[in-house]
C-alpha atoms as a PDB file:
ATOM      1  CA  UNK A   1     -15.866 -21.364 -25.497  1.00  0.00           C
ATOM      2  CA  UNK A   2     -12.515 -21.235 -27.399  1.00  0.00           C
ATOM      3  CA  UNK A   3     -12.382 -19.586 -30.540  1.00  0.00           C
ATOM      4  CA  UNK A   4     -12.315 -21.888 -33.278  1.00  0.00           C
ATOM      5  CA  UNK A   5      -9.898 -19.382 -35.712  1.00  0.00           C
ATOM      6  CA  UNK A   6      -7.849 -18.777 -32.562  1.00  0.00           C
ATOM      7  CA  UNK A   7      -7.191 -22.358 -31.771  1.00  0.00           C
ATOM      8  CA  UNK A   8      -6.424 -23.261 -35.375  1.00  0.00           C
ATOM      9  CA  UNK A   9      -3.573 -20.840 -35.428  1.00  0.00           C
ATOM     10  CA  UNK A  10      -2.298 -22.799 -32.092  1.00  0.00           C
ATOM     11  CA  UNK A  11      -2.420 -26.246 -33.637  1.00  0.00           C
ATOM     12  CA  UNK A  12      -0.512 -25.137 -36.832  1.00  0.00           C
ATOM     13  CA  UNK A  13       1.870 -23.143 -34.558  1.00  0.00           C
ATOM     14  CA  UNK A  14       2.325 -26.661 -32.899  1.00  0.00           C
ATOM     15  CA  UNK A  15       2.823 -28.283 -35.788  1.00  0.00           C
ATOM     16  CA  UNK A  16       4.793 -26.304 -37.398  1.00  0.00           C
ATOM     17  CA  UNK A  17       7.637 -26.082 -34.673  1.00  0.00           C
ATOM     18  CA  UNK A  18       7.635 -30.324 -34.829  1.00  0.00           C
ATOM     19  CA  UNK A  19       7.378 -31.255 -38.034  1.00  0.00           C
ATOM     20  CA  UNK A  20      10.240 -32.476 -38.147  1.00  0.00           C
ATOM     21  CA  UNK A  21      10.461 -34.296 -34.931  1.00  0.00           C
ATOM     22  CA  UNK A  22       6.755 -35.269 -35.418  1.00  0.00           C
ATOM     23  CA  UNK A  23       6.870 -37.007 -39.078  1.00  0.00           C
ATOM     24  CA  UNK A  24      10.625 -38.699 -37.821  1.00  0.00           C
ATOM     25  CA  UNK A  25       8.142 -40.688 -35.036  1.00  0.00           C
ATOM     26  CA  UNK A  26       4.995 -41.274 -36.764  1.00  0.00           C
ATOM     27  CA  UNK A  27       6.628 -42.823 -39.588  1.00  0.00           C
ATOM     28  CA  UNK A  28       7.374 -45.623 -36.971  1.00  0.00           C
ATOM     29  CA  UNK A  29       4.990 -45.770 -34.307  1.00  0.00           C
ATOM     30  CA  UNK A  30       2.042 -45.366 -36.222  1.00  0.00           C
ATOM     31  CA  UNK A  31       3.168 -47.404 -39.397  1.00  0.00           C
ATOM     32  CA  UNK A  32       0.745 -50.578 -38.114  1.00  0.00           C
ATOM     33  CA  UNK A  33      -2.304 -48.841 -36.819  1.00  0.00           C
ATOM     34  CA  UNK A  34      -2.089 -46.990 -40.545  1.00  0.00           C
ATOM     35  CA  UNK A  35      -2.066 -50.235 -42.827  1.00  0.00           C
ATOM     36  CA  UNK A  36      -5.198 -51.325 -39.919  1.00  0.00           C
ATOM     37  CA  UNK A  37      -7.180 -48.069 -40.671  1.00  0.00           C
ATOM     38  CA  UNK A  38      -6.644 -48.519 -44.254  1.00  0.00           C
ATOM     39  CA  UNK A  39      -8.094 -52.096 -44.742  1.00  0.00           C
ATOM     40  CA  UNK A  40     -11.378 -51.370 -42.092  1.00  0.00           C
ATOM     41  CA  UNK A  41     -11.835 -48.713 -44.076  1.00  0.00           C
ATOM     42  CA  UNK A  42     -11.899 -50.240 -47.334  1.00  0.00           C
ATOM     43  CA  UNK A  43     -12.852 -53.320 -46.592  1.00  0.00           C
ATOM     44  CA  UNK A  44     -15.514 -54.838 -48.753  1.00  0.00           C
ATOM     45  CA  UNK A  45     -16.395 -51.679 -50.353  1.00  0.00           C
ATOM     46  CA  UNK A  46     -16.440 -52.480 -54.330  1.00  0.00           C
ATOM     47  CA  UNK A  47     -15.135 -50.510 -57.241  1.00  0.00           C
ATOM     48  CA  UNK A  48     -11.516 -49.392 -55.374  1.00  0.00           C
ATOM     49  CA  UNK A  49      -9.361 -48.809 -58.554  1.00  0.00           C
ATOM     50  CA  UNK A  50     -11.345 -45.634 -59.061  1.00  0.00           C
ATOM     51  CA  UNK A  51     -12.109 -44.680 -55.265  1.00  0.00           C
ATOM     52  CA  UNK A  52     -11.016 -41.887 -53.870  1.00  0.00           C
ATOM     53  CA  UNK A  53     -10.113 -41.610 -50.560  1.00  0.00           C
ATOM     54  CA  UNK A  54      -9.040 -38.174 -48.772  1.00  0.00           C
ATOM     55  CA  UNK A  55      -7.214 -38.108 -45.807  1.00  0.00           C
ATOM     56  CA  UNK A  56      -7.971 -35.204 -43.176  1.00  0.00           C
ATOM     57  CA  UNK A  57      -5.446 -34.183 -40.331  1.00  0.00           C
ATOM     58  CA  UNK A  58      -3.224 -35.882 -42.344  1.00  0.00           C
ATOM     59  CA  UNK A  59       0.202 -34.756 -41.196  1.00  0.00           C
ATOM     60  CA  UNK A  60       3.180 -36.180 -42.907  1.00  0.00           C
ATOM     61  CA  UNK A  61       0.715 -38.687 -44.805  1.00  0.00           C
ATOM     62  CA  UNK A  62       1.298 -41.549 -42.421  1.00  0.00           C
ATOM     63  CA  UNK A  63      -2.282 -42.731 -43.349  1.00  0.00           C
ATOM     64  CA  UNK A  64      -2.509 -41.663 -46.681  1.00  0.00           C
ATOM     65  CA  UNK A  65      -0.110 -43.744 -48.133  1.00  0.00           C
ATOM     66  CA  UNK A  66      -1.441 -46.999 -47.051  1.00  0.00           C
ATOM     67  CA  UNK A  67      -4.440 -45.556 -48.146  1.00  0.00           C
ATOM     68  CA  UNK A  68      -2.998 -44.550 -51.691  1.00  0.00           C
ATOM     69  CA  UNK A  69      -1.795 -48.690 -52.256  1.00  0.00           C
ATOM     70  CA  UNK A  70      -5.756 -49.723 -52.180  1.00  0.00           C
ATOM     71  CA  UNK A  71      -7.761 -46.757 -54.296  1.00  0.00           C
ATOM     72  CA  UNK A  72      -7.336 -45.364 -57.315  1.00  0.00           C
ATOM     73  CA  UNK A  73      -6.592 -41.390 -56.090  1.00  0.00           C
ATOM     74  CA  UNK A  74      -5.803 -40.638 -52.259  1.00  0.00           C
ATOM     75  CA  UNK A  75      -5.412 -36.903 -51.295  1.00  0.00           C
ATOM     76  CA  UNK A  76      -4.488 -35.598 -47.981  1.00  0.00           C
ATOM     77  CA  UNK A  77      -5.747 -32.360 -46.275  1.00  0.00           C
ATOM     78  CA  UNK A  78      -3.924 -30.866 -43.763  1.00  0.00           C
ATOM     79  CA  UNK A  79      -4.233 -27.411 -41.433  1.00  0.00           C
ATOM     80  CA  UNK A  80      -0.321 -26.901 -41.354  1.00  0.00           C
ATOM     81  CA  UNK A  81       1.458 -25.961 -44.689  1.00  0.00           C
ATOM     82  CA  UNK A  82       5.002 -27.595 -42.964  1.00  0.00           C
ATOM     83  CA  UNK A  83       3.105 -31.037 -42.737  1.00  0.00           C
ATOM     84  CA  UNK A  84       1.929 -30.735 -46.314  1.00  0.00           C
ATOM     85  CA  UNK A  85       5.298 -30.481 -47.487  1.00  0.00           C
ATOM     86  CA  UNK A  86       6.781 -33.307 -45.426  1.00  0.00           C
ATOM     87  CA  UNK A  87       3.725 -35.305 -46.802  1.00  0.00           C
ATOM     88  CA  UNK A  88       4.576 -34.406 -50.287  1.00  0.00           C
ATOM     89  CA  UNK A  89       8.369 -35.744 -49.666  1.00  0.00           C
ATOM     90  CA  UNK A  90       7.282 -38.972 -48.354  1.00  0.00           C
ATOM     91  CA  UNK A  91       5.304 -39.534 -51.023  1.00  0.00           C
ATOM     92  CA  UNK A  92       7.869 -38.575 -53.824  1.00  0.00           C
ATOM     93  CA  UNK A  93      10.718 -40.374 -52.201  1.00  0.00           C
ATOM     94  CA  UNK A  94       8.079 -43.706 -52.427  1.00  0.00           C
ATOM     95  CA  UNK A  95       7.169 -42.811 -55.808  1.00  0.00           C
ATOM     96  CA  UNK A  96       2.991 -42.847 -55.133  1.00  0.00           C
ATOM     97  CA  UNK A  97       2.039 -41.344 -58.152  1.00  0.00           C
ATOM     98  CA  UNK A  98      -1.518 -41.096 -56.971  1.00  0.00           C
ATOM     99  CA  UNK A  99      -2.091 -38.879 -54.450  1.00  0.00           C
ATOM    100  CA  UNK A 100      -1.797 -35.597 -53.440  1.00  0.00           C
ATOM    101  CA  UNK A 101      -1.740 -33.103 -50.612  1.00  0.00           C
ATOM    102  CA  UNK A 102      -3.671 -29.657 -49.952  1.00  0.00           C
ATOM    103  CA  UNK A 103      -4.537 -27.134 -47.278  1.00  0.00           C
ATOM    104  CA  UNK A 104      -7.628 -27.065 -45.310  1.00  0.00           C
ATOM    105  CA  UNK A 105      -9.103 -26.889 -42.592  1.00  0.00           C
ATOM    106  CA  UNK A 106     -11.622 -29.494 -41.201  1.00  0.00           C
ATOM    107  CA  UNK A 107     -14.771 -27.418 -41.118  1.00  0.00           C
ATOM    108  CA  UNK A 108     -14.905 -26.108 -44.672  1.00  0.00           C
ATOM    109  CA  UNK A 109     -13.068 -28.485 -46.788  1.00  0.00           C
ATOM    110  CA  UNK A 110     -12.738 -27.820 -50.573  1.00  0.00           C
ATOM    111  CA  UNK A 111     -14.015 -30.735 -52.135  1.00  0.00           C
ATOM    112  CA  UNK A 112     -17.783 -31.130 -52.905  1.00  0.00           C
ATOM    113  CA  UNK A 113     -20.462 -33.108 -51.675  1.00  0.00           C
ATOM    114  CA  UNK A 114     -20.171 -36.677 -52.259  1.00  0.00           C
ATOM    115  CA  UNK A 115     -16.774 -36.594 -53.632  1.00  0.00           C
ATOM    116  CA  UNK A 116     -14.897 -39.361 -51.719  1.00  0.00           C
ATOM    117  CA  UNK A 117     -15.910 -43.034 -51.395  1.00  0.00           C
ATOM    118  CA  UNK A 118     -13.654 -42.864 -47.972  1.00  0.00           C
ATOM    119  CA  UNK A 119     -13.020 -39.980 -45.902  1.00  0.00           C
ATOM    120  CA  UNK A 120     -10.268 -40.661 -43.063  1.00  0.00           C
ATOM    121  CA  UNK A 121      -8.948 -38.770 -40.126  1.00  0.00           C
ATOM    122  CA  UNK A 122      -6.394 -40.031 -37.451  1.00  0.00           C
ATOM    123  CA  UNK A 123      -5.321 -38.790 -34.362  1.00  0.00           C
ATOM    124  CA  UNK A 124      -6.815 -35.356 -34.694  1.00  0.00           C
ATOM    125  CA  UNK A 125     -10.306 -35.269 -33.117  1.00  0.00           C
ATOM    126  CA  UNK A 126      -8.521 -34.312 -29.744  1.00  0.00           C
ATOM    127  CA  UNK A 127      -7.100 -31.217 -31.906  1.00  0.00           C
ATOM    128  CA  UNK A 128     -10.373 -30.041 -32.811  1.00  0.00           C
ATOM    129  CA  UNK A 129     -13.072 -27.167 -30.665  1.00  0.00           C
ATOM    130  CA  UNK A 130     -16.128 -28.892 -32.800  1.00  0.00           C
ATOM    131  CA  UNK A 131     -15.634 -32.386 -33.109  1.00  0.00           C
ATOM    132  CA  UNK A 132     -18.935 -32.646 -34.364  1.00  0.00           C
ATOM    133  CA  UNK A 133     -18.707 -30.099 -36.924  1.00  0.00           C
ATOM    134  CA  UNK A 134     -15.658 -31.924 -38.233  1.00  0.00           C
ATOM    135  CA  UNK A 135     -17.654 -35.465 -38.893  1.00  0.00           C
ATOM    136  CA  UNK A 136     -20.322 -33.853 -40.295  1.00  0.00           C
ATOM    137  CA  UNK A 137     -18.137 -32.170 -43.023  1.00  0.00           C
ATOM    138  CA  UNK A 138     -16.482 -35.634 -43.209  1.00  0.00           C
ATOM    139  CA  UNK A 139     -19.691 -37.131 -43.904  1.00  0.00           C
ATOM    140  CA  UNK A 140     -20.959 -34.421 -46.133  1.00  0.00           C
ATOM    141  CA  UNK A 141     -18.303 -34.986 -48.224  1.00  0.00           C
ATOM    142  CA  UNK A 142     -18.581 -38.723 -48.374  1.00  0.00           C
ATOM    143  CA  UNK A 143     -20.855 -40.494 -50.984  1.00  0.00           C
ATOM    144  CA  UNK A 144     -23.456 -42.513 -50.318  1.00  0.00           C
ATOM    145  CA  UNK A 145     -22.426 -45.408 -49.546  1.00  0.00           C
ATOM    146  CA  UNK A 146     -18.985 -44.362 -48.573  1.00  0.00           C
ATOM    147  CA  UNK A 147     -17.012 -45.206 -45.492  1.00  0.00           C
ATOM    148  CA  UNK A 148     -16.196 -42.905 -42.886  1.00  0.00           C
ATOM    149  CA  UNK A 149     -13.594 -43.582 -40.606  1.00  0.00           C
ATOM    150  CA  UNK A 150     -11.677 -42.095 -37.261  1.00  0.00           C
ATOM    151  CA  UNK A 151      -8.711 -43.402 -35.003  1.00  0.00           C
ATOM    152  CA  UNK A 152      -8.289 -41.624 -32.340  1.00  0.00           C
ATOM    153  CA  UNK A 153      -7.067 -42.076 -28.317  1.00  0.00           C
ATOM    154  CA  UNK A 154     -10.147 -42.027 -26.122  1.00  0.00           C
ATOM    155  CA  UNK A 155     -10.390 -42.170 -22.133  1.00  0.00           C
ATOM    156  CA  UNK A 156     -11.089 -45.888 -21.054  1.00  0.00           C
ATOM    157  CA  UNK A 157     -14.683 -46.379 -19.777  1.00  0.00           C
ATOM    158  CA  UNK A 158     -14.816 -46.027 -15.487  1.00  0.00           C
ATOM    159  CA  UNK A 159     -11.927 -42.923 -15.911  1.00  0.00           C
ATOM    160  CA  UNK A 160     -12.580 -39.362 -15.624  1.00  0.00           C
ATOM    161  CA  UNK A 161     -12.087 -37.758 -19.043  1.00  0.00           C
ATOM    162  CA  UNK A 162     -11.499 -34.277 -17.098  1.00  0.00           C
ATOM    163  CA  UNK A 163      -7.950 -35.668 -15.681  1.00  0.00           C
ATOM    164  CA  UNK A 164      -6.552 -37.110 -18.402  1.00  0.00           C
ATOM    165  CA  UNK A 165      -7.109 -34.209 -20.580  1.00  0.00           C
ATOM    166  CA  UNK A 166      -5.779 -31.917 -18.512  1.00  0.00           C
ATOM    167  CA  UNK A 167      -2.164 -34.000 -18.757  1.00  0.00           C
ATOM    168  CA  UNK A 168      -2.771 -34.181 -22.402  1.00  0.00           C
ATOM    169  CA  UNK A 169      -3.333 -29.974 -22.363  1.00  0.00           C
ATOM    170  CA  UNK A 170      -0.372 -29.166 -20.021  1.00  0.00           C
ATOM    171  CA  UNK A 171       2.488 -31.467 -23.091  1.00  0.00           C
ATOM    172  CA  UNK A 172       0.636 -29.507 -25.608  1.00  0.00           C
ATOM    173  CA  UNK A 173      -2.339 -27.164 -25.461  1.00  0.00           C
ATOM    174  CA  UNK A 174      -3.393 -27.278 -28.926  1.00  0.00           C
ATOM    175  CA  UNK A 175      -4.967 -30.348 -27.359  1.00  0.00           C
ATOM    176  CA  UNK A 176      -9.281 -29.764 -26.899  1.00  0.00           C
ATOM    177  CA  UNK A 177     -10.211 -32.889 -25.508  1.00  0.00           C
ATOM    178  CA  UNK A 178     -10.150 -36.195 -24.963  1.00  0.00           C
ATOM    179  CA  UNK A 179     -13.200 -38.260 -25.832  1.00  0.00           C
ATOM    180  CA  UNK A 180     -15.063 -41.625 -25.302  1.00  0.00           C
ATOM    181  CA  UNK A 181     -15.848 -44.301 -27.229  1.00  0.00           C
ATOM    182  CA  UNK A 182     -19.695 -43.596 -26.128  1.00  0.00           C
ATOM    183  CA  UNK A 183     -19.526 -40.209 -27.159  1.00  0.00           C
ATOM    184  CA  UNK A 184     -17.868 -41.138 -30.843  1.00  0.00           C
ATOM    185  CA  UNK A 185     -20.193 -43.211 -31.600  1.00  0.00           C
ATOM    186  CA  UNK A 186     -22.938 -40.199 -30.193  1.00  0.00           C
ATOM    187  CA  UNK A 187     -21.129 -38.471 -33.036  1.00  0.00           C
ATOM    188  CA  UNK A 188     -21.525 -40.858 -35.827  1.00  0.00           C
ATOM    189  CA  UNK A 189     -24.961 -40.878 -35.400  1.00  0.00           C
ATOM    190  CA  UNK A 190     -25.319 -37.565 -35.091  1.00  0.00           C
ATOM    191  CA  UNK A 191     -23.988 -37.417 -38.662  1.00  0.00           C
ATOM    192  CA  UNK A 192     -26.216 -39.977 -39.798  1.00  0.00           C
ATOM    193  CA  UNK A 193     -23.348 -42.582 -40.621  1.00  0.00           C
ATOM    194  CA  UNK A 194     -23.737 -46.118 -39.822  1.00  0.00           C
ATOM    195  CA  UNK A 195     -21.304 -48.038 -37.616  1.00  0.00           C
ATOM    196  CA  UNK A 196     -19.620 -50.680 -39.248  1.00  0.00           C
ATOM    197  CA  UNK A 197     -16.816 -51.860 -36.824  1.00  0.00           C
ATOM    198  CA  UNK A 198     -15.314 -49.969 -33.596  1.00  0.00           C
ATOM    199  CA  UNK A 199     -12.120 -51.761 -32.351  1.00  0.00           C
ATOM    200  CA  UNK A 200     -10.319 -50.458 -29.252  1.00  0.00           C
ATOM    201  CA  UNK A 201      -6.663 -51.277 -28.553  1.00  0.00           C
ATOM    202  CA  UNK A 202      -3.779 -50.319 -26.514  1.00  0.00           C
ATOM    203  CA  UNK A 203      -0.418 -48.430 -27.093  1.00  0.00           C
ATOM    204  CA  UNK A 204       2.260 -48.020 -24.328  1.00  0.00           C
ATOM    205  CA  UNK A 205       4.917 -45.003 -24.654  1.00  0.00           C
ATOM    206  CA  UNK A 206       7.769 -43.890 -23.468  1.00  0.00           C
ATOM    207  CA  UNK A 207       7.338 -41.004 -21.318  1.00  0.00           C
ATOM    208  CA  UNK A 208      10.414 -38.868 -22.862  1.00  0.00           C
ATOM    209  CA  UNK A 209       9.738 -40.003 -26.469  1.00  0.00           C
ATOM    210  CA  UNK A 210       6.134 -38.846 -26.124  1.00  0.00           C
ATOM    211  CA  UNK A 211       7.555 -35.700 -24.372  1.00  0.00           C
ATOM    212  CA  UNK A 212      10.099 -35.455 -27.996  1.00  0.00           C
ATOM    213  CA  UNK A 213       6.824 -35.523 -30.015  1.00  0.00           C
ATOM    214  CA  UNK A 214       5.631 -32.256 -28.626  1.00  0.00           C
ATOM    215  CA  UNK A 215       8.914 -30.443 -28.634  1.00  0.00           C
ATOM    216  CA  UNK A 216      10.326 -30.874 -24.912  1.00  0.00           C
ATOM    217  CA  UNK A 217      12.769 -32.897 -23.441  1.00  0.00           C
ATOM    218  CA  UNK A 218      13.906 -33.733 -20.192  1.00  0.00           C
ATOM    219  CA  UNK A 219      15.337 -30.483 -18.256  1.00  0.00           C
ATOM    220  CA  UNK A 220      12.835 -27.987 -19.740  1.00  0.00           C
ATOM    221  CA  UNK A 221       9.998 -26.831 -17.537  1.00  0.00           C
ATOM    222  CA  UNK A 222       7.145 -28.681 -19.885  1.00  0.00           C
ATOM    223  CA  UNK A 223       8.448 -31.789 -19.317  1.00  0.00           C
ATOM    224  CA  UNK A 224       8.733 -31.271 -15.213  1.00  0.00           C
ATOM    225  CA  UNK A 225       5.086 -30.082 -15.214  1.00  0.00           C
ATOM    226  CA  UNK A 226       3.818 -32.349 -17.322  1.00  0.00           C
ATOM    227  CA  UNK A 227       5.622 -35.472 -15.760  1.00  0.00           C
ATOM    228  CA  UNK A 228       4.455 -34.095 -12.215  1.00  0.00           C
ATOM    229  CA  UNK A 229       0.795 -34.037 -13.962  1.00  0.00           C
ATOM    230  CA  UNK A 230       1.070 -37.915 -14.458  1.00  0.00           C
ATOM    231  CA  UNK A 231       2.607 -39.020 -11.763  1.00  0.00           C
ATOM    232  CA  UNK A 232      -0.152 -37.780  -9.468  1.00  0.00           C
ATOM    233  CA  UNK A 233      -1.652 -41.036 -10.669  1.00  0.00           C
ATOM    234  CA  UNK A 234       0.859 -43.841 -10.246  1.00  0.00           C
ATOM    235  CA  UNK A 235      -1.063 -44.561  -7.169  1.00  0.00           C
ATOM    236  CA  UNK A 236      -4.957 -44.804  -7.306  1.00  0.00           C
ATOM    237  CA  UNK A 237      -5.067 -43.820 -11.064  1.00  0.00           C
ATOM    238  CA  UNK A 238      -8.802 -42.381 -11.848  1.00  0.00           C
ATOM    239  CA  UNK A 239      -6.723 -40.814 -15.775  1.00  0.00           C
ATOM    240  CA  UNK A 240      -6.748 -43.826 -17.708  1.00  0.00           C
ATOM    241  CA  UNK A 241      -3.093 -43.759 -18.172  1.00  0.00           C
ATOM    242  CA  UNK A 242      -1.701 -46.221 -16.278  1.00  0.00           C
ATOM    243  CA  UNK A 243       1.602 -43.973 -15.394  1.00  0.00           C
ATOM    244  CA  UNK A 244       4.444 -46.621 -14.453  1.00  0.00           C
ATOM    245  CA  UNK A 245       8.086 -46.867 -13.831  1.00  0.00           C
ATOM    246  CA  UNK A 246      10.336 -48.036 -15.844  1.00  0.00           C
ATOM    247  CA  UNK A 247      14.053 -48.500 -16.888  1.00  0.00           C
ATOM    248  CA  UNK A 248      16.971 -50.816 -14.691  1.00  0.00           C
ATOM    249  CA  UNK A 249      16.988 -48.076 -12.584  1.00  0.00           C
ATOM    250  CA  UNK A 250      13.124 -47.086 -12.422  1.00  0.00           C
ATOM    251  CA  UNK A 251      13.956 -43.651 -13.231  1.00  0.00           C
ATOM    252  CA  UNK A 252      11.588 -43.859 -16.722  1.00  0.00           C
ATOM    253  CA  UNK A 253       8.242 -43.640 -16.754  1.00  0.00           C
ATOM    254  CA  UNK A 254       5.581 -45.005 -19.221  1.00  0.00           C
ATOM    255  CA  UNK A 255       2.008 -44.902 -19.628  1.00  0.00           C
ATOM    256  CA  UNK A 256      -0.990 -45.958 -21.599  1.00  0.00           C
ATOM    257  CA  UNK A 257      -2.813 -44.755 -24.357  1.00  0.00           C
ATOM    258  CA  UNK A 258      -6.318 -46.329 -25.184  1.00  0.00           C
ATOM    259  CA  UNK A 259      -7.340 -45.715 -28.587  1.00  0.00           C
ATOM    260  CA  UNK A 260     -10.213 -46.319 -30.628  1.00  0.00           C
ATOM    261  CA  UNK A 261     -10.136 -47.165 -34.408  1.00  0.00           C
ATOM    262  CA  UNK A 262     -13.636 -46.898 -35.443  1.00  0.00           C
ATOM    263  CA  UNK A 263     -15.579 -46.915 -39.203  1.00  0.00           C
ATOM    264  CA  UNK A 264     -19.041 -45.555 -40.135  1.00  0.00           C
ATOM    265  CA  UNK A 265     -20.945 -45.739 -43.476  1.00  0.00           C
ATOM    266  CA  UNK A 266     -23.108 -43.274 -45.411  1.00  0.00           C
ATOM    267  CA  UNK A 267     -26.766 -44.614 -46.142  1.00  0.00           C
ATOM    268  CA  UNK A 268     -27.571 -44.785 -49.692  1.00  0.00           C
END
């Protein structure tokens, strides 16, 4: 089993060579699915001018900030001290006066029980050694009552989660693995949180853009392997990716992320 200390110091390695590359895309491509996690999450849940929400994972503080416009304190936690500081920018150059940004890890975060009426994480469980060990601090830290919520890509149901995250492992080995919808929501019960919506959509990349994300582009050995990785599956695809060409001349390739967007509450 991977060591959990070990593999933290790869994932802010990772993130610390891209931050800059990393919080340039984000701030685009995941501007939508933000303001969507933002309003499941709250949704219907009374007293917001004094919620707080905290934001784990959260990188630059792409879903923070949409976070930040609908409670009354949002704070984002983050492994990598590079990504708290981009987050901190952001913010200041938007002028959100109320939130903030710390360093933590997932598994023992510094806030106590019950602190947060909504505890957030995006695009992260695939990071982790111990996914459930993560929700379960996520819920621990959420009152009851609270809202719990995750977006993350999954594997499609009918594809072997074994091949598509060994693609995701070969762009960027920080990467654990790549879960199901079934075995989220095995997760959210295992931490005793209620499902309140699970919504699954679709995003289709770029092949070289996603490649630019982790730090490669085309030329560099990373991006051979890892484009010879997906194209195994143009033809009889059992990944989930749905590799493709693409381009006038069909020298591009793109694929398909599945992704899951899914919200849990805390019994009273």
């Amino acid at each position: 089993m991977t060591n959990p200390s070990t593999h933290l110091d790869k994932v802010r390695e990772r993130f610390t060579a891209t931050a800059d590359i990393f919080s340039q895309n984000v701030r685009v491509t995941r501007k939508a699915e933000a303001e969507r996690l933002a309003e499941r999450a709250t949704d219907g849940l009374a007293g917001l001018r004094e919620a707080t929400a905290i934001d784990l994972a959260c990188g630059p503080g792409t879903f923070t900030r949409p976070l930040a416009a609908r409670v009354g304190r949002a704070i984002g936690v983050d492994l990598t001290p590079a990504m708290v500081e981009k987050a901190r920018t952001e913010a200041a150059r938007e002028g959100i006066a109320n939130i903030e940004f710390v360093c933590s890890d997932v598994y023992a975060l510094p806030f106590a029980s019950g602190a947060a009426d909504i505890v957030t994480c995006g695009y992260a469980f695939h990071h982790m050694t111990d996914p459930a060990r993560a929700l379960a601090e996520m819920a621990r830290v959420a009152r009851p009552g609270g809202r719990v919520a995750i977006i993350d890509i999954i594997v499609p149901e009918g594809f072997d989660p074994q091949h598509q995250t060994a693609i995701e492992r070969e762009r960027d080995p920080s990467h654990t693995n790549t879960l199901t919808a079934e075995r989220f929501h095995e997760l959210f019960r295992g931490a005793g949180l209620r499902v309140r919506s699970a919504d699954v959509h679709e995003n289709f990349h770029d092949f070289d853009y996603w490649m630019q994300n982790a730090g490669s582009a085309a030329g560099d050995d990373l991006y051979a392997r890892t484009r010879r990785a997906l194209e195994k599956f143009m033809t009889g695809d059992a990944s989930g990716f749905r590799p493709r060409v693409s381009g006038k001349d069909g020298s591009g390739l793109e694929f398909t992320h599945t992704v899951l967007l899914i919200v849990g509450e805390k019994p009273e």
